[in-house]
N, C-alpha and C. Protein backbone atom coordinates (compact mmCIF):
# COMPACT_ATOMS: atom_id res chain seq x y z
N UNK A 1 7.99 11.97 5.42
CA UNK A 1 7.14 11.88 4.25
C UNK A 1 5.68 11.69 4.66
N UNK A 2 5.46 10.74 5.82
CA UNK A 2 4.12 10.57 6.17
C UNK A 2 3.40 11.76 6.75
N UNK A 3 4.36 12.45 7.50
CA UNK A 3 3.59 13.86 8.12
C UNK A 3 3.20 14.72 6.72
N UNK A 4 3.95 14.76 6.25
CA UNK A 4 3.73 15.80 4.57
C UNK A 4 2.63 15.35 4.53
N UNK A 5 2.59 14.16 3.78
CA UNK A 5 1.34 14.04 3.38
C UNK A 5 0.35 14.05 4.01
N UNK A 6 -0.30 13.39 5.16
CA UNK A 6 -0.79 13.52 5.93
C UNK A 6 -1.54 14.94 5.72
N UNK A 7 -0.60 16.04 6.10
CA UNK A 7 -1.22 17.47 5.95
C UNK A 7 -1.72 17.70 4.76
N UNK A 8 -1.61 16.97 3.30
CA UNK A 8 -1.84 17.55 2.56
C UNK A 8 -3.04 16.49 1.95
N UNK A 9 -3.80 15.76 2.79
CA UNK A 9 -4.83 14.79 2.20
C UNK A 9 -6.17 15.68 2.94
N UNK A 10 -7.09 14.72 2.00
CA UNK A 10 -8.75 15.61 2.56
C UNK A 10 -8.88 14.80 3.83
N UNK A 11 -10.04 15.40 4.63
CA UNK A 11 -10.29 14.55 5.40
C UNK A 11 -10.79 13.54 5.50
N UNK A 12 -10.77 12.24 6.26
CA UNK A 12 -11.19 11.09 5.78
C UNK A 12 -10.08 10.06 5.13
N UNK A 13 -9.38 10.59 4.55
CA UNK A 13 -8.00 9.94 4.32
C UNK A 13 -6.80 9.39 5.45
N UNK A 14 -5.83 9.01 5.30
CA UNK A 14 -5.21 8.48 6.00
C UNK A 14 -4.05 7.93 5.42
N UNK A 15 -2.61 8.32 5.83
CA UNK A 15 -1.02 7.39 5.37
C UNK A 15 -0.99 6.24 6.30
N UNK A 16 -1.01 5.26 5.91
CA UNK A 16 -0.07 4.32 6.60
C UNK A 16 1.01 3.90 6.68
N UNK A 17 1.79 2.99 7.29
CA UNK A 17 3.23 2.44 6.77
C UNK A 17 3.24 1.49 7.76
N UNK A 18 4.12 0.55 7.63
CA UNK A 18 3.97 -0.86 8.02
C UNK A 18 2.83 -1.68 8.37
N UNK A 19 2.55 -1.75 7.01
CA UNK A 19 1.19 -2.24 7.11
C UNK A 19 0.66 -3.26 5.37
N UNK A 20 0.47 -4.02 5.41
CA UNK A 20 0.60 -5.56 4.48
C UNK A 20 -0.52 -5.23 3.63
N UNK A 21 -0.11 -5.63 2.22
CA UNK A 21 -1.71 -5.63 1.50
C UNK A 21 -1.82 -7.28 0.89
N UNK A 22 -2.35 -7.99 1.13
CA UNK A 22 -2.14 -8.96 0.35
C UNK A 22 -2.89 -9.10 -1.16
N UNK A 23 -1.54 -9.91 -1.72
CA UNK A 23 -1.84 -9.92 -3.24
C UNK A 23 -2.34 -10.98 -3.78
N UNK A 24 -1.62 -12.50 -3.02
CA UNK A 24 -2.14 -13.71 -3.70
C UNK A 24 -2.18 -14.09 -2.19
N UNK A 25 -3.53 -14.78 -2.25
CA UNK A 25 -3.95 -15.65 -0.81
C UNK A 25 -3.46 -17.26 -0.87
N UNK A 26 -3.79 -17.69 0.04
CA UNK A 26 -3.96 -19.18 -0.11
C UNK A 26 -2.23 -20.11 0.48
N UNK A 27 -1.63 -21.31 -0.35
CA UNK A 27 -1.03 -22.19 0.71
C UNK A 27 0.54 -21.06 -0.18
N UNK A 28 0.62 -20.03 -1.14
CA UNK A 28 1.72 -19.67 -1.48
C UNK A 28 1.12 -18.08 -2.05
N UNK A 29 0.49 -17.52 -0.44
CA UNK A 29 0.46 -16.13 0.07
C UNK A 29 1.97 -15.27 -0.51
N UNK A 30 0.70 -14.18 -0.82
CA UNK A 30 1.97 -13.33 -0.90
C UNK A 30 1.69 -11.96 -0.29
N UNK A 31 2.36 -11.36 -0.30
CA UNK A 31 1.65 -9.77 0.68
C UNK A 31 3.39 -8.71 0.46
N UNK A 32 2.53 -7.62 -0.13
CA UNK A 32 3.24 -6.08 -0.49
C UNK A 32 3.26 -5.60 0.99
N UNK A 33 4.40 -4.71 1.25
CA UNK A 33 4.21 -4.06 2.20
C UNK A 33 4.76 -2.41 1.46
N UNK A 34 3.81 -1.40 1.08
CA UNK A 34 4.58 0.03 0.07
C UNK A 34 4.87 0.87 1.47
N UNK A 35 6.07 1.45 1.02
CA UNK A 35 6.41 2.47 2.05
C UNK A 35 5.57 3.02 2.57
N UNK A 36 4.66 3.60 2.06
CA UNK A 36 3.21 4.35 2.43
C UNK A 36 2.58 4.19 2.05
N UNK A 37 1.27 3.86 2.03
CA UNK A 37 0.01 3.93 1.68
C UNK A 37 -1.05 4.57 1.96
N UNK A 38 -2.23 5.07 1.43
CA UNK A 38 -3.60 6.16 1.77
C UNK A 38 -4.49 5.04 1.66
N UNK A 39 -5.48 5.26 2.84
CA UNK A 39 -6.70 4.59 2.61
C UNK A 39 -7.76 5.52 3.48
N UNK A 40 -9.04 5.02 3.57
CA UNK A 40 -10.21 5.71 4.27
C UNK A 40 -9.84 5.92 5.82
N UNK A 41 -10.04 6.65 6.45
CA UNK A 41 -10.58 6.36 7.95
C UNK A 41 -10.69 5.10 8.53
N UNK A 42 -12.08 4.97 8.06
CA UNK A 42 -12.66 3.90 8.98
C UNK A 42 -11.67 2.52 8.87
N UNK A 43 -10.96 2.62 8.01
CA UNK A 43 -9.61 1.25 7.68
C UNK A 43 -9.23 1.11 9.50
N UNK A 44 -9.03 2.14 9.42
CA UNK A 44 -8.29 2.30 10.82
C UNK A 44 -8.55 1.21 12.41
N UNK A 45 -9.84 1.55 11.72
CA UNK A 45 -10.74 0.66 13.06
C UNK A 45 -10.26 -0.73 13.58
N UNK A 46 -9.83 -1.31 12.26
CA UNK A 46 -9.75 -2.92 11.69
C UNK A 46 -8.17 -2.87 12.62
N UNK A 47 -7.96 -3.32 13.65
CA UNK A 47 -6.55 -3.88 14.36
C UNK A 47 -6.00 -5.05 13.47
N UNK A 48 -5.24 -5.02 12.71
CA UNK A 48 -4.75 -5.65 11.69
C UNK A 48 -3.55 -5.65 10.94
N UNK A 49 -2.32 -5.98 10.83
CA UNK A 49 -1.05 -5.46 9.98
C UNK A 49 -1.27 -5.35 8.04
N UNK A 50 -2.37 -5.94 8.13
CA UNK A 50 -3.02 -6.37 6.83
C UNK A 50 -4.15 -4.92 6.67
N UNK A 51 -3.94 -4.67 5.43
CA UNK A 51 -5.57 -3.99 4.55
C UNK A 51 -5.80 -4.73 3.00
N UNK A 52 -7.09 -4.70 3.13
CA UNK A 52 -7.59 -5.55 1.85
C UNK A 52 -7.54 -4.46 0.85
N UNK A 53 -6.81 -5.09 -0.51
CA UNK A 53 -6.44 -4.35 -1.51
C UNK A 53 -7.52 -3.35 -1.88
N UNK A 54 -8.53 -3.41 -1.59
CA UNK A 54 -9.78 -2.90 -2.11
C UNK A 54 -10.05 -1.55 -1.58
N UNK A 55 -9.46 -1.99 -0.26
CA UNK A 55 -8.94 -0.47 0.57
C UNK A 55 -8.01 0.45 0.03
N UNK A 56 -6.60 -0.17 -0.29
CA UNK A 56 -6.37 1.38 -0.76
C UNK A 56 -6.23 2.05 -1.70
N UNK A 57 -5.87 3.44 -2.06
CA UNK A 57 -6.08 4.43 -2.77
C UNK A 57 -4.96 4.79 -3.44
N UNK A 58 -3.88 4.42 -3.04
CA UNK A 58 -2.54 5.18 -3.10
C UNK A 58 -1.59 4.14 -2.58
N UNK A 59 -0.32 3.32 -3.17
CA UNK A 59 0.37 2.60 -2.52
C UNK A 59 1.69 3.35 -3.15
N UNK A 60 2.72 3.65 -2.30
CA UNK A 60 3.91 4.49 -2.42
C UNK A 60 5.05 3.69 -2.47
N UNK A 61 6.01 3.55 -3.73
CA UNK A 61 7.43 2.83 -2.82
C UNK A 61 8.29 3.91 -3.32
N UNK A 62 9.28 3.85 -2.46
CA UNK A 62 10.52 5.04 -2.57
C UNK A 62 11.43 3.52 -3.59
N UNK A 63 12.18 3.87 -4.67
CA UNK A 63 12.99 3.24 -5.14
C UNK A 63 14.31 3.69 -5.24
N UNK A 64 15.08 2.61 -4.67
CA UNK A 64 16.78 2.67 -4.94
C UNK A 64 17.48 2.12 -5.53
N UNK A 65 18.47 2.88 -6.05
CA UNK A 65 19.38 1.64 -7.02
C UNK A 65 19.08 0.34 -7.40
N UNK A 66 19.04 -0.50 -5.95
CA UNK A 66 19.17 -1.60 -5.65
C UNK A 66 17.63 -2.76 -6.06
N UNK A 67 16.76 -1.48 -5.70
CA UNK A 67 15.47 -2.26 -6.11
C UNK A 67 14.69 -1.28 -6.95
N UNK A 68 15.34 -1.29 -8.41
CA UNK A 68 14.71 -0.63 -9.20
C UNK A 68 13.62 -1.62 -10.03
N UNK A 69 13.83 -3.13 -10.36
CA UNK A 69 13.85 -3.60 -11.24
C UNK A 69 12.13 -4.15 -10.18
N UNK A 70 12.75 -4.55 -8.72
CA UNK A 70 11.44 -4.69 -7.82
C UNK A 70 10.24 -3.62 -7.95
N UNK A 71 10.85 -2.35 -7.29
CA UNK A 71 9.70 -1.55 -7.27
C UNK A 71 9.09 -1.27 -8.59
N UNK A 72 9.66 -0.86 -9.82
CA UNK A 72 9.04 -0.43 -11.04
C UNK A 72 8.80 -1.59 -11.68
N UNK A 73 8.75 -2.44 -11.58
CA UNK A 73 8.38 -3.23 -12.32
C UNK A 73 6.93 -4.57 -11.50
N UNK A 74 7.98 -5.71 -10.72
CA UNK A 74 7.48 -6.54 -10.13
C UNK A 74 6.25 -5.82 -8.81
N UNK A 75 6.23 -4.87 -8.09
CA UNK A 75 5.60 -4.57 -7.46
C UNK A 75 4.38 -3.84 -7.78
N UNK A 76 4.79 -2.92 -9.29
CA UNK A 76 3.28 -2.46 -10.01
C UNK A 76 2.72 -3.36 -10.53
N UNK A 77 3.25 -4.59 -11.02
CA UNK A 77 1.94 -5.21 -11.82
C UNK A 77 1.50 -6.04 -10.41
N UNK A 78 2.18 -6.46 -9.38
CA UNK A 78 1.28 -7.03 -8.38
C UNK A 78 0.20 -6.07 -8.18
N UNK A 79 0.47 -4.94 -7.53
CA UNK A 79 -0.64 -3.85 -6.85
C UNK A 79 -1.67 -3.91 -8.35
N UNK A 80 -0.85 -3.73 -9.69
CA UNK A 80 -2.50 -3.28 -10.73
C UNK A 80 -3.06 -4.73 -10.86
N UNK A 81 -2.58 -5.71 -10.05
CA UNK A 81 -3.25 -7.44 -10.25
C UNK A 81 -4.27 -7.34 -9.32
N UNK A 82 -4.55 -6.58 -8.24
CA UNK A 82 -5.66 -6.68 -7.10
C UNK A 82 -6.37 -5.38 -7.34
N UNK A 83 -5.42 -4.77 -8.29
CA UNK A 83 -6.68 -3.44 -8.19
C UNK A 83 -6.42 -1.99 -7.71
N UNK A 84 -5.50 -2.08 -7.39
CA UNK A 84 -4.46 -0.81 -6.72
C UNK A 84 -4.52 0.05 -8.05
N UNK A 85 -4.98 1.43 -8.09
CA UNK A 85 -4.32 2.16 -8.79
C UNK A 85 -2.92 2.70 -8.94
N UNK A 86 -2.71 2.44 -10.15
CA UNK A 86 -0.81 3.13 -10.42
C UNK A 86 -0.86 4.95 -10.55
């Protein structure tokens, strides 16, 4: 999935995957990790398992059976709580 896309973004873009966005900071942190995500280039630079929500563009989850109620539900209103477009 990441190569697909990959080929099919402008330049300057970028997929990631295993890689943390955090949602709520502080002593009861919380942090998304989406199957894939798009952000800029220069993200890249930053050696980090973390990108600041502000970074990305695109956060992807594949949903299964099992975590329907997670991904469509509990995981979009986190990402539209920092700013993530849906």
């Amino acid at each position: 999935m990441v190569d697909a896309l990959e080929d099919q973004l402008p330049s300057g873009l970028v997929p990631l995957i295993d890689v943390e966005v955090p949602i709520r900071r502080g002593p009861a942190a919380t942090h998304r990790a989406p199957d894939v995500m798009v952000v800029r280039r220069p993200v890249l630079d930053v050696e980090s398992p973390r990108v600041d929500p502000a970074e990305v563009l695109l956060a992807v989850e594949v949903v299964s059976p099992g975590s329907v109620s997670t991904e469509r539900i509990l995981k979009v209103r986190d990402y539209a709580a920092v700013g993530i477009p849906d």
